[in-house]
C-alpha atoms as a PDB file:
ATOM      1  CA  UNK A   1       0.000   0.000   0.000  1.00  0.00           C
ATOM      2  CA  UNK A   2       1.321   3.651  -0.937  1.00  0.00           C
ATOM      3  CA  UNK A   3       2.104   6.295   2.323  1.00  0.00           C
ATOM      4  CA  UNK A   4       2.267   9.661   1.156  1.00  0.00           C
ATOM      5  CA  UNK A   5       2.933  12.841   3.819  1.00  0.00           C
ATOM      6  CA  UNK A   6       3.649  15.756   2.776  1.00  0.00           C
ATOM      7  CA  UNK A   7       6.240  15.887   5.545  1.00  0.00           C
ATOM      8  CA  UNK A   8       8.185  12.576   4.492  1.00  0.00           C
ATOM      9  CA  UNK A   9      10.530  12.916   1.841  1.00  0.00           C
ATOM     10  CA  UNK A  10       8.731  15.590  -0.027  1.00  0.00           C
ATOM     11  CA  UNK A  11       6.294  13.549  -0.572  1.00  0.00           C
ATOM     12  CA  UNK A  12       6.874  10.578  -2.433  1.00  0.00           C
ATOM     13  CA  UNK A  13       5.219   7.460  -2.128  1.00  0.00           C
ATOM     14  CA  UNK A  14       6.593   4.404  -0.052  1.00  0.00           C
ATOM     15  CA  UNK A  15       5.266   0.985   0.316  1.00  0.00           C
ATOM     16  CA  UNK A  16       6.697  -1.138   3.077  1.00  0.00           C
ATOM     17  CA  UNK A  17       5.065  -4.009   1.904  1.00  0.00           C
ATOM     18  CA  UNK A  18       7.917  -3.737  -0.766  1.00  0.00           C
ATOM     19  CA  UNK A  19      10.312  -4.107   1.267  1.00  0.00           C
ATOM     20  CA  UNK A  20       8.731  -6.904   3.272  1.00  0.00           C
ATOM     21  CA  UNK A  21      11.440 -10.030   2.357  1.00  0.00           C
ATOM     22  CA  UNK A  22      14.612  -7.485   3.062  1.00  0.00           C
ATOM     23  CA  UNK A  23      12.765  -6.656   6.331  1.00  0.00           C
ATOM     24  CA  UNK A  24      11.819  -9.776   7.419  1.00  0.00           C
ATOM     25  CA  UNK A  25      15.947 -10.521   6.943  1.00  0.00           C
ATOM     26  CA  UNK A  26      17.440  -7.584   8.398  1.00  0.00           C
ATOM     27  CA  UNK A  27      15.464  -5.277  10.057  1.00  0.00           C
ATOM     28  CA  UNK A  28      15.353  -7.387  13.484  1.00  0.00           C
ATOM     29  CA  UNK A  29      18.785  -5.577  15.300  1.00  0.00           C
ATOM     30  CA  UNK A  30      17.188  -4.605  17.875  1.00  0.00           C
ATOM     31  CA  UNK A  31      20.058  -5.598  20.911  1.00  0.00           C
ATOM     32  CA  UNK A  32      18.214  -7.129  23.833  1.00  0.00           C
ATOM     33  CA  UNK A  33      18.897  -3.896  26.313  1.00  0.00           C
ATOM     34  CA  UNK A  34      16.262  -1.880  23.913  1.00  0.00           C
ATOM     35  CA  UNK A  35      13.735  -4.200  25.194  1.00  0.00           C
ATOM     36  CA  UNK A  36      14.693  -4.560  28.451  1.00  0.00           C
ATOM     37  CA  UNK A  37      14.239  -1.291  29.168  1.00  0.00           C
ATOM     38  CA  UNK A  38      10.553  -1.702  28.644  1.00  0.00           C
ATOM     39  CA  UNK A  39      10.045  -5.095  30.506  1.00  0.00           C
ATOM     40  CA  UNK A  40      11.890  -3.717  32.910  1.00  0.00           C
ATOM     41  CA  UNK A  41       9.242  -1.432  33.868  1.00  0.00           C
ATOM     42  CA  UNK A  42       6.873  -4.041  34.442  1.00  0.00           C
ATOM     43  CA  UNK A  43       5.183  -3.581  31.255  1.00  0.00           C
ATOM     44  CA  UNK A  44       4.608  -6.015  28.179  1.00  0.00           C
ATOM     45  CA  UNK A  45       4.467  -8.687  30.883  1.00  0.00           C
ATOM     46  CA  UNK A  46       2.922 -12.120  31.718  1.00  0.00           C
ATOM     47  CA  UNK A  47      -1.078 -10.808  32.322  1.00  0.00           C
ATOM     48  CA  UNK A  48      -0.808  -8.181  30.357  1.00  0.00           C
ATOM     49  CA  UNK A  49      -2.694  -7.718  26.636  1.00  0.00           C
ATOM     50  CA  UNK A  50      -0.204  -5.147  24.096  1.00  0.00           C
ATOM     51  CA  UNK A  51      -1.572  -4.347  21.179  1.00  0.00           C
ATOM     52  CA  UNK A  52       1.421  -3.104  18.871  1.00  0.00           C
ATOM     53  CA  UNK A  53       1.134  -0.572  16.292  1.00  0.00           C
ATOM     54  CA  UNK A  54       2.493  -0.191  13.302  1.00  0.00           C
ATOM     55  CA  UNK A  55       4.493  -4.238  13.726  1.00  0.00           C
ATOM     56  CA  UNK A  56       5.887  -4.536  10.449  1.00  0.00           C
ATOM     57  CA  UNK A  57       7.119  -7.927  10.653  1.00  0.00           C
ATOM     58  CA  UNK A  58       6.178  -8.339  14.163  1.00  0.00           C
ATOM     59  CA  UNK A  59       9.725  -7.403  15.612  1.00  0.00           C
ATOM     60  CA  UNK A  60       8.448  -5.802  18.841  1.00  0.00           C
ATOM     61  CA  UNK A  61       6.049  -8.801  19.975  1.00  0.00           C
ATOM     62  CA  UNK A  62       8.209 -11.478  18.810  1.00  0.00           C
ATOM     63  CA  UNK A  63      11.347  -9.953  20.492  1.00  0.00           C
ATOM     64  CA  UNK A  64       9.375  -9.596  23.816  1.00  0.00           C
ATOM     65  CA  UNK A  65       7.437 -12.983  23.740  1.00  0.00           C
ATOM     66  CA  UNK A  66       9.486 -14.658  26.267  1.00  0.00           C
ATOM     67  CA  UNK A  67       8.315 -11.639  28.919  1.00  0.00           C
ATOM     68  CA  UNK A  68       5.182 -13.162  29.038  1.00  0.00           C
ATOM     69  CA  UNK A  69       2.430 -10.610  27.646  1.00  0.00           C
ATOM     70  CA  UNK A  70      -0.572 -11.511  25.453  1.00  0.00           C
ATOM     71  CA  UNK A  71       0.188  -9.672  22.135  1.00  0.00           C
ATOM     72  CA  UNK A  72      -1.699  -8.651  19.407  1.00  0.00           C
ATOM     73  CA  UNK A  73       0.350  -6.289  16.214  1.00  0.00           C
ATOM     74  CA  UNK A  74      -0.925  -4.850  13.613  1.00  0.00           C
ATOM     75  CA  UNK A  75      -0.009  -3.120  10.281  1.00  0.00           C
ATOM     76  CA  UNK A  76      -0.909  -1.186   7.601  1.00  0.00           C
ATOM     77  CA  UNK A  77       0.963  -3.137   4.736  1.00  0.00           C
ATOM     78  CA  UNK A  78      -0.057  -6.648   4.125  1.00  0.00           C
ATOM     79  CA  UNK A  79       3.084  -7.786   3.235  1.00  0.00           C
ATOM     80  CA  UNK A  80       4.306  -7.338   6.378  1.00  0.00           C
ATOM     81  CA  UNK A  81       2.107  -9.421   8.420  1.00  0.00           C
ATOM     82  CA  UNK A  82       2.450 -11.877   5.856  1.00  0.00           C
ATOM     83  CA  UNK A  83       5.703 -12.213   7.003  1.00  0.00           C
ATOM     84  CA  UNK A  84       4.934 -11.577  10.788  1.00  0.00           C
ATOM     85  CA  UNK A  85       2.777 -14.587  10.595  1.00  0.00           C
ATOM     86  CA  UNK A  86       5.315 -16.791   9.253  1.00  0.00           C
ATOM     87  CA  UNK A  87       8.034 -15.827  11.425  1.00  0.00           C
ATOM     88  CA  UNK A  88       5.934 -16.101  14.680  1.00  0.00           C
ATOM     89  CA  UNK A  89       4.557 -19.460  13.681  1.00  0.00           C
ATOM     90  CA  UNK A  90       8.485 -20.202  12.901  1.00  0.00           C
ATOM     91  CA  UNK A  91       9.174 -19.647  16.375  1.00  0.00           C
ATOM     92  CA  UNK A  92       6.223 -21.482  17.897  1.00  0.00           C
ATOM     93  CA  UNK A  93       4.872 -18.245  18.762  1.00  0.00           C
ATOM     94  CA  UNK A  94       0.996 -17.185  19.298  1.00  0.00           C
ATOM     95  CA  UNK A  95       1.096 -13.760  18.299  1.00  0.00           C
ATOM     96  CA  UNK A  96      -2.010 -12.644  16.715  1.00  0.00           C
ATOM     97  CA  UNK A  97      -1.584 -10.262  13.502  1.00  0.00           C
ATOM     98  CA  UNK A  98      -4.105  -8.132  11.706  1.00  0.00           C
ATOM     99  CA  UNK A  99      -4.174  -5.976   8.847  1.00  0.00           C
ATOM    100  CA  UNK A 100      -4.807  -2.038   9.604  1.00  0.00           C
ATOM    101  CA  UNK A 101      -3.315   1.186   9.992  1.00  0.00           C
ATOM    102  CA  UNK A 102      -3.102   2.652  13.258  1.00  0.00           C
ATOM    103  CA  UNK A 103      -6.087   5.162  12.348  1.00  0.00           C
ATOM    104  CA  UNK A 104      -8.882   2.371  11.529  1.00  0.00           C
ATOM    105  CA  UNK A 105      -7.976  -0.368  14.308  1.00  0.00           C
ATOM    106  CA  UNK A 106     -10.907  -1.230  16.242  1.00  0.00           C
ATOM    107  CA  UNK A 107     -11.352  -2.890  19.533  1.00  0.00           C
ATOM    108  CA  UNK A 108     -13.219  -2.552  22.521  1.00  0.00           C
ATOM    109  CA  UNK A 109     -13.012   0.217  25.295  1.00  0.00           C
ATOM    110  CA  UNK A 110     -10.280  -0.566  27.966  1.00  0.00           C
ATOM    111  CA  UNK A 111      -9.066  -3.877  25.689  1.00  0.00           C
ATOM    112  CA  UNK A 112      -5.209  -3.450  26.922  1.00  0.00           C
ATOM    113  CA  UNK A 113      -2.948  -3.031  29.225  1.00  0.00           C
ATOM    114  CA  UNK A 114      -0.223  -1.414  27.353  1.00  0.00           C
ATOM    115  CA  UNK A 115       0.142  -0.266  23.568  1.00  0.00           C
ATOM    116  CA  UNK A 116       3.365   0.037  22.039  1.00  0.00           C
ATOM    117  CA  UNK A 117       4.810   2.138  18.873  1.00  0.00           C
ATOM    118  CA  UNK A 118       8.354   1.422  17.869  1.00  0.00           C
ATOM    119  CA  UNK A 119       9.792   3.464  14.830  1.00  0.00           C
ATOM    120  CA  UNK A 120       6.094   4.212  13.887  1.00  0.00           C
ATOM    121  CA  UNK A 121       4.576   7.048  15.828  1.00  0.00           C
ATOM    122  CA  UNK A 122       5.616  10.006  13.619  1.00  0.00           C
ATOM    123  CA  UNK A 123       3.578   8.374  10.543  1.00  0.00           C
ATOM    124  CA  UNK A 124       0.329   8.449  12.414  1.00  0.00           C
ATOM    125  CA  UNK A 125      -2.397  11.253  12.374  1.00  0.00           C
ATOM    126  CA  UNK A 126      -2.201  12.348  15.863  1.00  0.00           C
ATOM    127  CA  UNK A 127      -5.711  14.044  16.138  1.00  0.00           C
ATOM    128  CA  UNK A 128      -7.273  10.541  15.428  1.00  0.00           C
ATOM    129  CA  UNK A 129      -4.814   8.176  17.159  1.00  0.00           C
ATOM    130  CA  UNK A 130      -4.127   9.494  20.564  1.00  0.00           C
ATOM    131  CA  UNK A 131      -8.073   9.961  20.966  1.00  0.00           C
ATOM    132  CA  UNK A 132      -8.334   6.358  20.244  1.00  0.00           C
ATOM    133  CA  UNK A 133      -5.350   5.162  21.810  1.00  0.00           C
ATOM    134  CA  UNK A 134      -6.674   6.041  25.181  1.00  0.00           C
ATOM    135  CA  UNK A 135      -9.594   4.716  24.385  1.00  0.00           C
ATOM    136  CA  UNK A 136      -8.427   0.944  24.019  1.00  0.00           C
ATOM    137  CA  UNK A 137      -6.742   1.103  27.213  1.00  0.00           C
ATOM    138  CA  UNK A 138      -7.545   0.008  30.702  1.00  0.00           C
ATOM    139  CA  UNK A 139      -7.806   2.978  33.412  1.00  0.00           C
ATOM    140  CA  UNK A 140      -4.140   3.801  34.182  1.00  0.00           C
ATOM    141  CA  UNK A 141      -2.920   2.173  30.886  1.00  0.00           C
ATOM    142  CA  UNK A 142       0.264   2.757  29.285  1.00  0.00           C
ATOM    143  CA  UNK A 143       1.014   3.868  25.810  1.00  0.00           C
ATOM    144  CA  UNK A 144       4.904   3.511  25.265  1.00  0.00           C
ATOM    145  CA  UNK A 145       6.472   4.855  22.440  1.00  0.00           C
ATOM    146  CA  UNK A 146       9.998   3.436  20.836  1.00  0.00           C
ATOM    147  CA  UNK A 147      12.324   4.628  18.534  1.00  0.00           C
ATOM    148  CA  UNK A 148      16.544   3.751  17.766  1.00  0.00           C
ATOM    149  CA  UNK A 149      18.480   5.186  14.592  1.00  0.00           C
ATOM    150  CA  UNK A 150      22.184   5.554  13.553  1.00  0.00           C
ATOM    151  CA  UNK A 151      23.930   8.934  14.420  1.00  0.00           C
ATOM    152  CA  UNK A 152      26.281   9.562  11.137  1.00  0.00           C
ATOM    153  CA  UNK A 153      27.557  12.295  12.660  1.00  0.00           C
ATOM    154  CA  UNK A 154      29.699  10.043  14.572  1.00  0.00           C
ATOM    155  CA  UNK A 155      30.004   7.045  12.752  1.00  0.00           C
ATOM    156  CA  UNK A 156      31.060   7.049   9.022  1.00  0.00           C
ATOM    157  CA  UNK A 157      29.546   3.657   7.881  1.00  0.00           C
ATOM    158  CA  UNK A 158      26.405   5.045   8.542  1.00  0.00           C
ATOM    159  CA  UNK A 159      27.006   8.779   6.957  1.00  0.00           C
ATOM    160  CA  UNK A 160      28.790   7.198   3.705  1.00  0.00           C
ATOM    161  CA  UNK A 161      25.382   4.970   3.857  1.00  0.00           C
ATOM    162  CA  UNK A 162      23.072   7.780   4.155  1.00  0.00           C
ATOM    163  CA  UNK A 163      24.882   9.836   1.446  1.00  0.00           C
ATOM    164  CA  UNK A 164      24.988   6.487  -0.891  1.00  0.00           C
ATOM    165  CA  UNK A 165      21.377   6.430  -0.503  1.00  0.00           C
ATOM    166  CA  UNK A 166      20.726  10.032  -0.934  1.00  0.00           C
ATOM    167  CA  UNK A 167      22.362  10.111  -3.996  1.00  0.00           C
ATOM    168  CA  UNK A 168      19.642   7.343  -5.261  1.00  0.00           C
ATOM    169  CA  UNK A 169      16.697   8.938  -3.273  1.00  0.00           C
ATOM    170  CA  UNK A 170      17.580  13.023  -2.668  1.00  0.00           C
ATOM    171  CA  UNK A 171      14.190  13.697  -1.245  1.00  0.00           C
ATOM    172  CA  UNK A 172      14.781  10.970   1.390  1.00  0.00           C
ATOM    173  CA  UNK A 173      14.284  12.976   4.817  1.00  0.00           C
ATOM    174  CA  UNK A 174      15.511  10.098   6.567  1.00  0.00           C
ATOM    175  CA  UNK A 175      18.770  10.867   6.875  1.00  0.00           C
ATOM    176  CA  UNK A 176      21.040  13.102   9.413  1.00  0.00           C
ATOM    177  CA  UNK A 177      19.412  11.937  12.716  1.00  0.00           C
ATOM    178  CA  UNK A 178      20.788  13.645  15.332  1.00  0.00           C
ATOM    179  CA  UNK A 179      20.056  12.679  19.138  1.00  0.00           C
ATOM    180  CA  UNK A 180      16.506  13.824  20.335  1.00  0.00           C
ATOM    181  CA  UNK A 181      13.907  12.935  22.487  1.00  0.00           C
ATOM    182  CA  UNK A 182      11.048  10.611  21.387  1.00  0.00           C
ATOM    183  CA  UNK A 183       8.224  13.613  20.210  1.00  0.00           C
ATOM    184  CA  UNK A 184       4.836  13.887  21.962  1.00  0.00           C
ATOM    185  CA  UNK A 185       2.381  15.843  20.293  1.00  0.00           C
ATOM    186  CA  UNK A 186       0.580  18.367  22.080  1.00  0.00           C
ATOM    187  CA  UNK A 187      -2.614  15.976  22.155  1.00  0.00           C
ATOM    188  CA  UNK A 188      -1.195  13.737  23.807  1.00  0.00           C
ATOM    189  CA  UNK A 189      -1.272  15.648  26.944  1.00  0.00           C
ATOM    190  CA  UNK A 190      -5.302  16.169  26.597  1.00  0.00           C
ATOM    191  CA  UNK A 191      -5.152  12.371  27.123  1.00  0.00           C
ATOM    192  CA  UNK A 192      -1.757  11.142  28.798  1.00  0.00           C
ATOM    193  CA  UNK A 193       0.419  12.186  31.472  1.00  0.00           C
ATOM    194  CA  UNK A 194       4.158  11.698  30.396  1.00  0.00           C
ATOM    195  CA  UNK A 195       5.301   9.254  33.300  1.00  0.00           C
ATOM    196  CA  UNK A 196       8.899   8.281  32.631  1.00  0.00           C
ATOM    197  CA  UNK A 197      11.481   9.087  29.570  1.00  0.00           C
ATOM    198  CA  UNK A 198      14.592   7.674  28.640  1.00  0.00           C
ATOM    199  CA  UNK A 199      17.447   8.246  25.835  1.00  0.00           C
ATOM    200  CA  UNK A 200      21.051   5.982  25.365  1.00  0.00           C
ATOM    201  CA  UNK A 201      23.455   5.065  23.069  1.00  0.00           C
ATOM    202  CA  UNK A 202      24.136   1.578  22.016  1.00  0.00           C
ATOM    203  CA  UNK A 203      26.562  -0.463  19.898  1.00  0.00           C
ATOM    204  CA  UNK A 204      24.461  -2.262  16.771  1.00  0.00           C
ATOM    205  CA  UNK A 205      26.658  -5.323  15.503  1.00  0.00           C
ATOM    206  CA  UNK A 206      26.516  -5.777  11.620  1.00  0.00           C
ATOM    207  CA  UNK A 207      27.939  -7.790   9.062  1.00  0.00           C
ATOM    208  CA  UNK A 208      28.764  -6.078   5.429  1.00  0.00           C
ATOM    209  CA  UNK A 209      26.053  -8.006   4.148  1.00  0.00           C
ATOM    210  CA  UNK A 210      23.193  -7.840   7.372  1.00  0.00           C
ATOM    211  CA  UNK A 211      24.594  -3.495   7.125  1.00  0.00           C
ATOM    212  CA  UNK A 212      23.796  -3.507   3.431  1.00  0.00           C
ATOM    213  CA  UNK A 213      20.354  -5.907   4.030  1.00  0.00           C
ATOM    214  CA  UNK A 214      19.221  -2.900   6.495  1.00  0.00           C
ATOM    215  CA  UNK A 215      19.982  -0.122   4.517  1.00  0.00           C
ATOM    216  CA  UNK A 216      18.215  -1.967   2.207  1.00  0.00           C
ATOM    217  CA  UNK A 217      15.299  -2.278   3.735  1.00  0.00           C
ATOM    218  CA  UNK A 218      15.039   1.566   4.825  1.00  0.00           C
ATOM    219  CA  UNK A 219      12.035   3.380   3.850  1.00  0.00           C
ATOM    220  CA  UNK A 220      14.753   5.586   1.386  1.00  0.00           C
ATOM    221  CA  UNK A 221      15.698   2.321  -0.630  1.00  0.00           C
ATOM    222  CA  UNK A 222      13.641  -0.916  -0.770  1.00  0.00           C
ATOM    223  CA  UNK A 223       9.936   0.595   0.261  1.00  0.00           C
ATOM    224  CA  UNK A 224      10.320   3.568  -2.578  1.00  0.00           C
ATOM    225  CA  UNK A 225      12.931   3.380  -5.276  1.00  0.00           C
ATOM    226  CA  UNK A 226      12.232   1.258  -8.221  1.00  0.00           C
ATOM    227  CA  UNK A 227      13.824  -2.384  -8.915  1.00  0.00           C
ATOM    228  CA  UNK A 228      16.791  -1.172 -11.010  1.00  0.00           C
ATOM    229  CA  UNK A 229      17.614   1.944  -8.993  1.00  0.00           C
ATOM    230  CA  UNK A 230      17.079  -0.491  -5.769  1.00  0.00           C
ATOM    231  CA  UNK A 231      19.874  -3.372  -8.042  1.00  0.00           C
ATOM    232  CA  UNK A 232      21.915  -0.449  -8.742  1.00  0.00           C
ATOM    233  CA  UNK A 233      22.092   1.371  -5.354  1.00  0.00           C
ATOM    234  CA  UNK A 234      23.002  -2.553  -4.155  1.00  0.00           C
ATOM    235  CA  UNK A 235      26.073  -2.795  -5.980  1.00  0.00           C
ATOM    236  CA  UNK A 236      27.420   0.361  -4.933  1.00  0.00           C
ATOM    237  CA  UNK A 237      26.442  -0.360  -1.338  1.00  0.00           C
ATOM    238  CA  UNK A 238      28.324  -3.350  -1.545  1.00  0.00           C
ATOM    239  CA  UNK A 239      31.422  -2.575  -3.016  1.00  0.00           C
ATOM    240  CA  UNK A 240      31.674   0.815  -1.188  1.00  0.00           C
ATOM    241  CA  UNK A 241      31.501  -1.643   1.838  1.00  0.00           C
ATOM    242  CA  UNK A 242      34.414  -4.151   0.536  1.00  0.00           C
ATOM    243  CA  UNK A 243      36.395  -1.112   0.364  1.00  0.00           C
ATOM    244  CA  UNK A 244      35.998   0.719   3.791  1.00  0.00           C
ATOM    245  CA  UNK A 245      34.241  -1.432   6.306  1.00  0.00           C
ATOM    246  CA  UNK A 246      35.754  -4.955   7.703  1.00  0.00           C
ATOM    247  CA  UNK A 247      33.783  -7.932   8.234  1.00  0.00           C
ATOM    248  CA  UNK A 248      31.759  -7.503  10.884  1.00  0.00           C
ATOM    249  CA  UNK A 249      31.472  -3.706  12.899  1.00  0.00           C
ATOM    250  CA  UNK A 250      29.486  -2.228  15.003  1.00  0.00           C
ATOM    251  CA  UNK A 251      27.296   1.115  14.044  1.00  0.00           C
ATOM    252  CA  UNK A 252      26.458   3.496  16.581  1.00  0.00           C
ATOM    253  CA  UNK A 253      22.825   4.346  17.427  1.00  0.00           C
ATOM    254  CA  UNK A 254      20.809   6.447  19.624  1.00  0.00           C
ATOM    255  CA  UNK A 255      17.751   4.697  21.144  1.00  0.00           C
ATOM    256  CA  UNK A 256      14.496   6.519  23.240  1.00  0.00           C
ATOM    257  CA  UNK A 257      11.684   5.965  24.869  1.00  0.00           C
ATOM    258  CA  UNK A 258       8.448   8.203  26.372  1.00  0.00           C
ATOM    259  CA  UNK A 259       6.371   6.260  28.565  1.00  0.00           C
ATOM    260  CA  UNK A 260       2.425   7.729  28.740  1.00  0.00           C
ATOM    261  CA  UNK A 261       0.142   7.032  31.371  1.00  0.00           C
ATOM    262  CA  UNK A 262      -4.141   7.383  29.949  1.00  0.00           C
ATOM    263  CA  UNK A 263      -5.545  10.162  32.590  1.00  0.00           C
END
């Protein structure tokens, strides 16, 4: 399914579902600490129900199935649940997937315990999520909000990536993160109190090839650039790597969290 916003990358269509195999592959780096740090807050837990937005491939409820929780993700590309499905039943994992953006899903007053975002939020239409998002949770019900990206100001893998990719892709607004805060919109506090917050940097470890698989599989490359821009851009990426990056490496990144508590 084709995203347009006006605010990402000037516009121009992506389609994760494009990207879905490349994702499935290489887009699970999360290190264990980034979900940690949610668990240990005593949420998306045994007796809890999490309902997780925007799943993709189900990274988020498969990476924190052994904490217990009931989980339920969901998507608005079908390609990716395709491929959450498969993986979860790979694993011998109950994880229930459906197909919808974040704007449509539909469930019951007070349904969970917790809802989780991870590298999702900023896509949705805040005037109709956060509205709703309280609305599915329990009294005292926590919405927690996830996000991790490179810095390439300090780590030139990453920025010889980024430029690689905006040479493909110039209207690509993904690139030059710089440390922030996760972003709460001003709705949010209509709804939520902001409870706890929490920023770190981390060590990813890559390969050349699972480095190349995730730039890949970014939203400037696999999910919006056509199949010969996408072989050529490959290439480049890989022999650019052969030349300047060893075997296996680690690329800095900058993780966050907000924590929201429903009013």
């Amino acid at each position: 399914m084709d995203i347009f916003s006006r605010d990402i990358d000037g516009g121009k269509s992506f389609d994760w579902g494009r990207a879905s195999s490349d994702y499935a592959k290489y887009r699970d780096i999360y290190p264990p600490l980034f979900f940690e740090k949610v668990a240990g807050r005593g949420l998306c837990i045994k007796g809890q129900k999490v309902l997780d937005l925007g799943t993709g491939t189900g990274v988020v409820p498969r990476s924190m199935y052994h904490f217990g929780a009931e989980w339920i993700g969901s998507d608005i590309s079908e390609n990716q649940i395709a491929q959450a499905k498969v993986l979860a039943e790979r694993a011998g994992m109950r994880i229930e997937f459906i197909v919808s953006s974040a704007e449509d899903i539909d469930y019951p007053d007070g349904s969970f315990d917790v809802i989780t975002a991870c590298q999702c939020f900023f896509y949705f239409d805040y005037d109709v999520v956060i509205p709703k998002l309280a609305r599915l949770l329990k009294d005292g019900g926590k919405l927690v909000i996830l996000f991790m990206a490179w810095v390439p100001s300090e780590d030139e893998i990453a920025k010889a990536s980024e430029d690689l990719v905006l040479k493909y892709n110039p209207v690509w607004t993904g690139a030059g993160y710089e440390r922030k805060p996760v972003f709460v919109p001003e709705i949010a506090k209509e709804y939520f109190d902001i409870v706890d917050t929490e920023e770190y940097d981390l060590p990813v470890p890559f390969t050349r090839e699972s480095w190349n698989g995730r730039m890949k599989a970014c939203r400037g490359v696999g999910a919006s650039l056509a199949p010969d821009e996408i072989s050529a851009w490959e290439k480049e990426h890989i022999e650019m790597l052969e030349k300047t990056a060893p075997v296996e490496f680690d690329v800095l990144h900058h993780a966050a969290l907000a924590i929201l508590q429903k009013i």
